[in-house]
PDB file of N, CA and C in Angstrom:
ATOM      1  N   UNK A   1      -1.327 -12.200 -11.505  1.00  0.00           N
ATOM      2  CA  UNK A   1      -0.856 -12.297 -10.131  1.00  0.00           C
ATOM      3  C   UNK A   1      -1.865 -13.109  -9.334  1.00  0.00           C
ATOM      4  N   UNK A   2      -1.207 -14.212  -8.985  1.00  0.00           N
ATOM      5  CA  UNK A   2      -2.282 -14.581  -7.831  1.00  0.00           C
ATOM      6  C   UNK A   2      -2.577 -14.217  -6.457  1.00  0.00           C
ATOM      7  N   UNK A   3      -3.505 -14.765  -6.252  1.00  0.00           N
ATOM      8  CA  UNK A   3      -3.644 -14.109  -4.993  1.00  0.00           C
ATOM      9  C   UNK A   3      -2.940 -14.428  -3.466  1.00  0.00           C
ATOM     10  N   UNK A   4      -2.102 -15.565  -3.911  1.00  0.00           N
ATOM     11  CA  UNK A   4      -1.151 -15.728  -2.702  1.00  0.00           C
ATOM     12  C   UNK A   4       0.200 -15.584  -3.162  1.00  0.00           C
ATOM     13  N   UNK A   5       0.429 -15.367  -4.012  1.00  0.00           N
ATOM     14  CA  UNK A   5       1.926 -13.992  -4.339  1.00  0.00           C
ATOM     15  C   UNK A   5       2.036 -13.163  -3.480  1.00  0.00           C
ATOM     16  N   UNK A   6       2.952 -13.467  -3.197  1.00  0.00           N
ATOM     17  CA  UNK A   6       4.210 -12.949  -2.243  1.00  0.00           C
ATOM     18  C   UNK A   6       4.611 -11.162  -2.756  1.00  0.00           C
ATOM     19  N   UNK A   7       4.110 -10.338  -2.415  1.00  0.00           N
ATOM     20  CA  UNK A   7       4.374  -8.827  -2.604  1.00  0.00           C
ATOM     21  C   UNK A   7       5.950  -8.586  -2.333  1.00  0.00           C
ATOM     22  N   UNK A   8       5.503  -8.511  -0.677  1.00  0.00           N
ATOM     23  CA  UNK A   8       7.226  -8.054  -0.328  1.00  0.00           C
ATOM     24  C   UNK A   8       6.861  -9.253   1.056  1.00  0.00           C
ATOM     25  N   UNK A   9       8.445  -9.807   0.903  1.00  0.00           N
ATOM     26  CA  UNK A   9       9.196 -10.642   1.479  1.00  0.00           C
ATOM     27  C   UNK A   9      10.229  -9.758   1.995  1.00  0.00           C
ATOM     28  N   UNK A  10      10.644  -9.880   3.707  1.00  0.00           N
ATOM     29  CA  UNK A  10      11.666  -9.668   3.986  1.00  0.00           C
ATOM     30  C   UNK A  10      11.966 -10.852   5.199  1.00  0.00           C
ATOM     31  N   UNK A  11      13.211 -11.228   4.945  1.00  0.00           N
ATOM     32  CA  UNK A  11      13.453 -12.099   5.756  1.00  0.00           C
ATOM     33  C   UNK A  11      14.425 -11.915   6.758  1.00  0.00           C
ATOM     34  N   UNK A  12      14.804 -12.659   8.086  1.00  0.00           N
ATOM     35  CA  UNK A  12      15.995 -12.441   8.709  1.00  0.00           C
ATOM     36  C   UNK A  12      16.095 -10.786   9.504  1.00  0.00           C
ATOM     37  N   UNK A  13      15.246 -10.254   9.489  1.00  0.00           N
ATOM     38  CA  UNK A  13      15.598  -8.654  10.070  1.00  0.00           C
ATOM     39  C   UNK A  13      15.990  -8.820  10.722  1.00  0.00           C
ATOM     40  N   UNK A  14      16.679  -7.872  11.437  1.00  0.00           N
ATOM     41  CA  UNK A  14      17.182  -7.313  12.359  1.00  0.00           C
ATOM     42  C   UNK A  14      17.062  -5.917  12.660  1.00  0.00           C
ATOM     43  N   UNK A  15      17.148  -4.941  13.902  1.00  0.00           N
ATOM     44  CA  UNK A  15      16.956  -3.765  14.038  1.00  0.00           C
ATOM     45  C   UNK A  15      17.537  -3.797  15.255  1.00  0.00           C
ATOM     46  N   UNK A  16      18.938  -2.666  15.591  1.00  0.00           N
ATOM     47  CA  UNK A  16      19.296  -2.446  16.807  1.00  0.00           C
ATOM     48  C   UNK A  16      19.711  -1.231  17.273  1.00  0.00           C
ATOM     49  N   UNK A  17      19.676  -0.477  18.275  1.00  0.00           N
ATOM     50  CA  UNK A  17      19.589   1.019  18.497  1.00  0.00           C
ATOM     51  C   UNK A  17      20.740   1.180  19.259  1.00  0.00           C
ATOM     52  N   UNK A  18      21.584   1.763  19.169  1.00  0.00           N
ATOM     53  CA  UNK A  18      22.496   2.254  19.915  1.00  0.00           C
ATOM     54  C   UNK A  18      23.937   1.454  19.363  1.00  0.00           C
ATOM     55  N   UNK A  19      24.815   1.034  20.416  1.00  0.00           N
ATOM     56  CA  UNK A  19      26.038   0.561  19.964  1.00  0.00           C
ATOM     57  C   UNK A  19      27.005  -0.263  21.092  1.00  0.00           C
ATOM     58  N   UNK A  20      27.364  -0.895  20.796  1.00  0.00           N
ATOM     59  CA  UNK A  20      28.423  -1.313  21.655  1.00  0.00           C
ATOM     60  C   UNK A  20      27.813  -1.806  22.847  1.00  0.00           C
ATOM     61  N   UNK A  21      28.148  -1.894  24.071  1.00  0.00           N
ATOM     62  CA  UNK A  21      27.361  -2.413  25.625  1.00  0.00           C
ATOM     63  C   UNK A  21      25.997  -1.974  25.613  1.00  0.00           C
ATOM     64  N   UNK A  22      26.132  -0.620  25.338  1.00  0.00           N
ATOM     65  CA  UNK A  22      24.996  -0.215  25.677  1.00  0.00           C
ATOM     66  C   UNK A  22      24.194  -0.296  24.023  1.00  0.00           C
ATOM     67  N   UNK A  23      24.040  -1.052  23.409  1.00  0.00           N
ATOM     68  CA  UNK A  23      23.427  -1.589  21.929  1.00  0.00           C
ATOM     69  C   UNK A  23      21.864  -2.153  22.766  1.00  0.00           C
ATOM     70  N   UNK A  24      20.325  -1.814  21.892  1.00  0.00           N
ATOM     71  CA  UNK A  24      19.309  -2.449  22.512  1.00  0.00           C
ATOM     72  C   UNK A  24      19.006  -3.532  21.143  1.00  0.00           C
ATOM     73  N   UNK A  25      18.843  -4.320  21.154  1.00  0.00           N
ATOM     74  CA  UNK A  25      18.464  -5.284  20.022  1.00  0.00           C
ATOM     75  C   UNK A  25      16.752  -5.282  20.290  1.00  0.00           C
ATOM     76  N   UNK A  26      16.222  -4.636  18.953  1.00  0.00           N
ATOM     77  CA  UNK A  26      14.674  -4.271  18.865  1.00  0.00           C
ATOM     78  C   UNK A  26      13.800  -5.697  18.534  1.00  0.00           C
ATOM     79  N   UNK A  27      14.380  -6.243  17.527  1.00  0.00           N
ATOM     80  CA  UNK A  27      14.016  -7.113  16.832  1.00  0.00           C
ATOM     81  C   UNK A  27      15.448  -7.764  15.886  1.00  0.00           C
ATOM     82  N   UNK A  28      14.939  -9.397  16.179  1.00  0.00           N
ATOM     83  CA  UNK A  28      16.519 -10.225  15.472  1.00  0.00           C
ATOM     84  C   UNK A  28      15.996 -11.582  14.901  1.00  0.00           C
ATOM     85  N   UNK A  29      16.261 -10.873  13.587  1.00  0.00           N
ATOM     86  CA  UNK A  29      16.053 -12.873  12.647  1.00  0.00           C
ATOM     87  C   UNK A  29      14.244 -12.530  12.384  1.00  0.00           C
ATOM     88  N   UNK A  30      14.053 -11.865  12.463  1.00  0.00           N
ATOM     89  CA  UNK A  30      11.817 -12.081  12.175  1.00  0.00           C
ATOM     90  C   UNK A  30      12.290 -12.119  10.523  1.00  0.00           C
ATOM     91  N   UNK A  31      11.010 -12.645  10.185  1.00  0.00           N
ATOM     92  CA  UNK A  31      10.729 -12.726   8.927  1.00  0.00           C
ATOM     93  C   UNK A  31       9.045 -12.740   8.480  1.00  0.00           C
ATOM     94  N   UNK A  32       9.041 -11.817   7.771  1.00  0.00           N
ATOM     95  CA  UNK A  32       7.492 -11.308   6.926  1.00  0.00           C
ATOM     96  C   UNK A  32       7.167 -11.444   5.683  1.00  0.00           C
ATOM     97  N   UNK A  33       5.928 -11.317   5.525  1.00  0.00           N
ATOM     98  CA  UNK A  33       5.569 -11.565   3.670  1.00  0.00           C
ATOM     99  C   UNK A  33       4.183 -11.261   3.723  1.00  0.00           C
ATOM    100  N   UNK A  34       3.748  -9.714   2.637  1.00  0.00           N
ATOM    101  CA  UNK A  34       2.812  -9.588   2.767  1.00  0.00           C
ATOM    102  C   UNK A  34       2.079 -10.117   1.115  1.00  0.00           C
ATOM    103  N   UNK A  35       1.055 -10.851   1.294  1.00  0.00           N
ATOM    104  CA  UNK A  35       0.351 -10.827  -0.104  1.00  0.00           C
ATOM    105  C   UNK A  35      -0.476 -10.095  -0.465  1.00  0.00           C
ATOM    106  N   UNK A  36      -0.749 -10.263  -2.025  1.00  0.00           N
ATOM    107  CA  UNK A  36      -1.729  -9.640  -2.558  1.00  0.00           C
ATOM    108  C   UNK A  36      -3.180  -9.687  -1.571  1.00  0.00           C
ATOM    109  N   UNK A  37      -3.706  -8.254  -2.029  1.00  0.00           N
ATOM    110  CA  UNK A  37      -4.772  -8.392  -0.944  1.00  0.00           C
ATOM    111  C   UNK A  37      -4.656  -8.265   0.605  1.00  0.00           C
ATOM    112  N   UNK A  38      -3.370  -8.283   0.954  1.00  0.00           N
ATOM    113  CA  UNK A  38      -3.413  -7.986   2.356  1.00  0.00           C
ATOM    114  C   UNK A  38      -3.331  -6.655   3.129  1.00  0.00           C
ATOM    115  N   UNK A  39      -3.940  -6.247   4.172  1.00  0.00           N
ATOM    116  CA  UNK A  39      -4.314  -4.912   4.886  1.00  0.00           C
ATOM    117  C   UNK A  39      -2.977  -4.711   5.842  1.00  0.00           C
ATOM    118  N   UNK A  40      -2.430  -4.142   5.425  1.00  0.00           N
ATOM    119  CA  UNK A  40      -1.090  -3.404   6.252  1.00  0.00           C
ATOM    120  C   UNK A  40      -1.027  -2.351   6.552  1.00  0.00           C
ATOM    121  N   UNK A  41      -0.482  -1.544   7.695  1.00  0.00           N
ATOM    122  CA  UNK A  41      -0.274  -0.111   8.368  1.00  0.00           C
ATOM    123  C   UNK A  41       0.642   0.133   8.171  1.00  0.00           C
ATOM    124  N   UNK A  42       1.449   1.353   7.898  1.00  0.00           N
ATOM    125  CA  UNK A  42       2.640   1.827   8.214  1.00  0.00           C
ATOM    126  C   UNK A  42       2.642   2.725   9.343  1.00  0.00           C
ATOM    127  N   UNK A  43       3.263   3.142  10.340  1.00  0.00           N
ATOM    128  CA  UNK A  43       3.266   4.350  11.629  1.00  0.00           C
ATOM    129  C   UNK A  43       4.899   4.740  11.650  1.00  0.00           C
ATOM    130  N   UNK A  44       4.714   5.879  11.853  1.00  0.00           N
ATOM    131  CA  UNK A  44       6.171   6.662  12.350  1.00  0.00           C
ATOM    132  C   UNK A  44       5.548   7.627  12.018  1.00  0.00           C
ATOM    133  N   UNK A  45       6.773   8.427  12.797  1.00  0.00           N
ATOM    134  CA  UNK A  45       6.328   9.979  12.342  1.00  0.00           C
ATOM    135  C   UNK A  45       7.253  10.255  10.739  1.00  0.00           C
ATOM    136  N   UNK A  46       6.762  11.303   9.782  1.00  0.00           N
ATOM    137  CA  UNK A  46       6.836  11.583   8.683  1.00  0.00           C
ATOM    138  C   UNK A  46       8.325  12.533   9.277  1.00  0.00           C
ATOM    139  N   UNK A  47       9.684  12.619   7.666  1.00  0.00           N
ATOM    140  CA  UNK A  47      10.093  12.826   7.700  1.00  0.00           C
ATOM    141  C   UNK A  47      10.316  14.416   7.982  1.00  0.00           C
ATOM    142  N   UNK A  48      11.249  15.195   8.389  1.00  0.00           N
ATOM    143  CA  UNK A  48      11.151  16.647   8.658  1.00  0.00           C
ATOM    144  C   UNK A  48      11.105  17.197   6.833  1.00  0.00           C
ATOM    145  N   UNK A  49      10.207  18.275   6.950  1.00  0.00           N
ATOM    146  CA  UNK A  49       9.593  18.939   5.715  1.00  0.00           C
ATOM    147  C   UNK A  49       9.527  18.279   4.486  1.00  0.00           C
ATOM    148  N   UNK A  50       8.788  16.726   4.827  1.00  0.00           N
ATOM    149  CA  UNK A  50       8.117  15.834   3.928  1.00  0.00           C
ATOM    150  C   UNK A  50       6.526  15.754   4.067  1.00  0.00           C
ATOM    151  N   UNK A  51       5.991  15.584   2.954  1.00  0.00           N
ATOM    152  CA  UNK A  51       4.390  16.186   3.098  1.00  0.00           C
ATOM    153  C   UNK A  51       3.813  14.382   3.552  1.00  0.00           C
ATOM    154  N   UNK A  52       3.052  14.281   4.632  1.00  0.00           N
ATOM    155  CA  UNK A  52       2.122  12.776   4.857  1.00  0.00           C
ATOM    156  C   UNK A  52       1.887  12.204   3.624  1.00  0.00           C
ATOM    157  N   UNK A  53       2.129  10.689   3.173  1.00  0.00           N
ATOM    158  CA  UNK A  53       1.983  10.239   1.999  1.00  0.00           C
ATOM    159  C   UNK A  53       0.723   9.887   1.990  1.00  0.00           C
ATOM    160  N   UNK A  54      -0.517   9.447   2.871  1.00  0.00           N
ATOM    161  CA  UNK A  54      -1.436   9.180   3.017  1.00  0.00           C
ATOM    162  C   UNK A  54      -2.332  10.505   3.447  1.00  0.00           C
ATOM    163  N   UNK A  55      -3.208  11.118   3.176  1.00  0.00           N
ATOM    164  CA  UNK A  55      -4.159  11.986   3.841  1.00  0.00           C
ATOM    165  C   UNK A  55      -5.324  11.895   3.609  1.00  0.00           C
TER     166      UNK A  55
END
């Protein structure tokens, strides 16, 4: 693997909350790619009576 291999690629996202008129568009069309070696966060809150994957 080199070191500018492409891990995860996602392209084109989109994310929108709600529906119809009242629909909020979060994010539209971004596109990411993290490589090998790169420092990424994840945040949200953890699912209900799922244990933190990180501790």
């Amino acid at each position: 693997m080199s070191p500018t291999e492409k891990l995860v690629v996602c392209t084109d996202a989109s994310r929108t909350f709600g529906s119809g008129r009242s629909a909020v568009v979060a994010v539209h069309g971004t596109t990411s790619e993290v490589s090998r070696g790169a420092r990424i966060a994840i945040a949200g809150p953890p699912a209900p009576a799922s244990p933190p994957c990180c501790t």
